[in-house]
Structures are given as structure tokens and as C-alpha cells.
Protein backbone atom coordinates (compact mmCIF):
# COMPACT_ATOMS: atom_id res chain seq x y z
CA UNK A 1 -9.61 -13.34 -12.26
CA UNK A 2 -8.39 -11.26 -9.06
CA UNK A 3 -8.24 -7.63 -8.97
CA UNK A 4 -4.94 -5.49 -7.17
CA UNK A 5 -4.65 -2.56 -5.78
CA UNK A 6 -1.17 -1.34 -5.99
CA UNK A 7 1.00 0.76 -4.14
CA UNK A 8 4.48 2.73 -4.03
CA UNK A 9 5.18 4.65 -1.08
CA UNK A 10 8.71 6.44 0.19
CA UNK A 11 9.00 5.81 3.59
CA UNK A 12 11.53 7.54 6.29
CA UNK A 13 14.22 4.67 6.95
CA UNK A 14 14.14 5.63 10.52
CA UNK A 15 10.23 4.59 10.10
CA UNK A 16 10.52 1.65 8.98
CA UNK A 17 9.18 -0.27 12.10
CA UNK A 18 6.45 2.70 12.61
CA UNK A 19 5.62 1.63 9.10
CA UNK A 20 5.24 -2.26 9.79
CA UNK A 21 3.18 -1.22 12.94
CA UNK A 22 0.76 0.38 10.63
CA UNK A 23 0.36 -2.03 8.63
CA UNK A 24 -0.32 -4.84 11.24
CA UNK A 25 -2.79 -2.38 12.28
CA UNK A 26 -4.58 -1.35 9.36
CA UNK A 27 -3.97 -3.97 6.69
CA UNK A 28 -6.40 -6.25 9.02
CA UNK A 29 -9.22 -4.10 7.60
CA UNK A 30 -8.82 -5.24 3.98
CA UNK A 31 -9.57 -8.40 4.75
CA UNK A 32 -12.33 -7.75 6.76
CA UNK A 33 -14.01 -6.22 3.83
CA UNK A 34 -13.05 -8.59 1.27
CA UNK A 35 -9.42 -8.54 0.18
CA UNK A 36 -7.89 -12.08 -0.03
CA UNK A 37 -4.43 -10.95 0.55
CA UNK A 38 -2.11 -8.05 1.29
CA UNK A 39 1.55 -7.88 1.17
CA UNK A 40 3.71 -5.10 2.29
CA UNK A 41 7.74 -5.07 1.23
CA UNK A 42 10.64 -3.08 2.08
CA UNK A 43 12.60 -1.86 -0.53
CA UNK A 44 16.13 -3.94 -0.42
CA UNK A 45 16.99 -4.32 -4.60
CA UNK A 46 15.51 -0.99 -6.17
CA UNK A 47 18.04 0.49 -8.65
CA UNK A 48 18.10 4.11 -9.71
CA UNK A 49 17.24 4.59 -13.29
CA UNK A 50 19.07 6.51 -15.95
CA UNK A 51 15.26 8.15 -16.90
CA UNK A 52 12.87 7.13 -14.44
CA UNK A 53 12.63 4.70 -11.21
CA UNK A 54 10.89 3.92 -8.26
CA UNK A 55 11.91 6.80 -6.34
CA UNK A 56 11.48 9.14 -8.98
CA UNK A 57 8.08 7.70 -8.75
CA UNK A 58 8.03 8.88 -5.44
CA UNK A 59 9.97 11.96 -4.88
CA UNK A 60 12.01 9.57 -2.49
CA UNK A 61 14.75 11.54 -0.69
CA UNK A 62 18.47 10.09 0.59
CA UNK A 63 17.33 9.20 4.34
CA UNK A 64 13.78 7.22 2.47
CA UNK A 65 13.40 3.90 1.09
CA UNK A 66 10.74 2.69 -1.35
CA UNK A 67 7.68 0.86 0.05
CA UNK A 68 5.75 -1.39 -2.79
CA UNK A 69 2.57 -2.84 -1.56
CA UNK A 70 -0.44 -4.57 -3.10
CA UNK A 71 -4.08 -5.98 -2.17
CA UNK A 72 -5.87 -8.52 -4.00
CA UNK A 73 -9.33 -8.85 -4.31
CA UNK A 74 -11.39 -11.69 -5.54
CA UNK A 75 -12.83 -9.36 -8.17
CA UNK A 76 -12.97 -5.56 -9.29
CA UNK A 77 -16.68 -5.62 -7.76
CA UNK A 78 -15.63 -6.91 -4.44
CA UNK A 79 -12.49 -4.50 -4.50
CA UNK A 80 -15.39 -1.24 -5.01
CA UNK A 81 -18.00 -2.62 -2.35
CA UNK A 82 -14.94 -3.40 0.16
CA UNK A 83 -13.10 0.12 -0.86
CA UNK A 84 -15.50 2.19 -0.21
CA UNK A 85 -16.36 0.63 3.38
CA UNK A 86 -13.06 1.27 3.99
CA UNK A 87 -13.41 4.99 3.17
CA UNK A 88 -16.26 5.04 5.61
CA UNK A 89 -14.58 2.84 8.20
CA UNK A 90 -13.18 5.44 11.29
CA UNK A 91 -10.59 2.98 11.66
CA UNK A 92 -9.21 3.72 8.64
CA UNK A 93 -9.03 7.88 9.35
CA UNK A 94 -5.29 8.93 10.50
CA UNK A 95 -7.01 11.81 11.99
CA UNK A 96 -9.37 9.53 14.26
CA UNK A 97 -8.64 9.56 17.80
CA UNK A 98 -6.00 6.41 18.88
CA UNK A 99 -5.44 5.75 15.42
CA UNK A 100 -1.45 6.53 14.86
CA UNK A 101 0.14 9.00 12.92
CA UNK A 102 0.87 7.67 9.29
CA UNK A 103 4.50 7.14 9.39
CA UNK A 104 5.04 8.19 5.71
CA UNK A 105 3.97 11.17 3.35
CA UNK A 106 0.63 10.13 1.29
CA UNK A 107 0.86 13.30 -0.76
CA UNK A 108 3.77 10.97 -2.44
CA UNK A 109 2.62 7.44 -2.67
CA UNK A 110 1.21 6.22 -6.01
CA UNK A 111 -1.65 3.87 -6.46
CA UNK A 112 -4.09 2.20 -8.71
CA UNK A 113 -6.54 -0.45 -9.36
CA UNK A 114 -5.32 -3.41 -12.09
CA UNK A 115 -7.13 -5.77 -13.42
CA UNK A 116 -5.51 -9.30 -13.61
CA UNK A 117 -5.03 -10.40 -17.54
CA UNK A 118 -2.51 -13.90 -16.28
CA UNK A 119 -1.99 -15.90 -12.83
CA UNK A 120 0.83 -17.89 -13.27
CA UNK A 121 1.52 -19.66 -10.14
CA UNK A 122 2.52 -23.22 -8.46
């Protein structure tokens, strides 16, 4: 079965087409090194809990919306080898000269590696 890689990000609403640009820039890269697919959505339905929520999750502030975001890989082995290329890859460093600021705060986004247990699907 697939592997994911998921993500929660808050994400300045004024950003939000900074934050698409990034993502047609750098999302590219995943699939280069193996991902099958990657999917970024905007929050538009997120509801604030009475205990916890997504922007809890997040430390999401009034003028943010919630970012969710996942990769899949064909397997948890293809997901390491093409993860750590990416780590390696200058592309990938915000830092790197030409590469555009990240239009969000990465101290706050939440992530992890699942592995798939059922793949419903038409």
C-alpha cells in the first residue's frame, strides 16, 4: 500500500496566491523523486473546536487560514530514498539564491509520515 506524508500549515490569507506559487514551484520536486501525487487545499470548511482544531494545531491567527496538504508515495521505502534527496536538493533550500521566500511560518506547520492501513476508492 501507498505511504503519505501529511501536512497542516497556517498560511497569511493575503498569501494565499504566494502560497500556490510555491507550490507550483516546489511540489514538482516530489515527483521527480518518487511521489505519485501531491495535493495542496485551501482551507474553506474548517470549524473551530470546543477543545482542539485545526488551527489550534497550528497556532493559526485571525488574518491566517489553514493549509492541509499531503504526498503519496508508492511505498514508505520510496518516500525515505526520495525524502532525503529532497533534503539534499538546493532547490528545495528557501535560503538558496532565486528560490522565493516561503510565504508561510514553518516553525508552525505540522507533519508526519502515515502508513496506509485501507484505499477505498472508485
Amino acid at each position: 500500500m501507498s505511504y503519505v506524508d501529511g501536512f497542516v500549515i497556517a498560511v497569511p490569507t493575503a498569501n494565499k496566491e504566494a502560497f500556490i506559487a510555491h507550490a507550483r514551484q516546489f511540489d514538482p520536486v516530489f515527483l521527480e523523486y518518487g511521489a505519485t501525487r501531491v495535493v495542496e487545499c485551501w482551507g474553506d470548511d474548517v470549524p473551530h473546536g470546543q477543545v482542539t482544531d485545526f488551527f489550534r494545531s497550528v497556532q493559526a491567527r485571525e488574518d491566517e487560514t489553514v493549509a492541509f496538504s499531503w504526498v503519496e508515495w508508492p511505498d514508505k521505502a520510496t518516500r525515505d530514498a526520495g525524502m532525503k534527496k529532497l533534503m539534499e536538493d538546493p532547490r528545495m533550500d528557501p535560503a538558496a539564491p532565486g528560490n522565493p521566500p516561503i510565504p508561510f511560518d514553518g516553525k508552525r506547520m505540522i507533519f508526519g509520515g502515515f502508513a496506509s492501513v485501507l484505499d477505498l476508492g472508485r
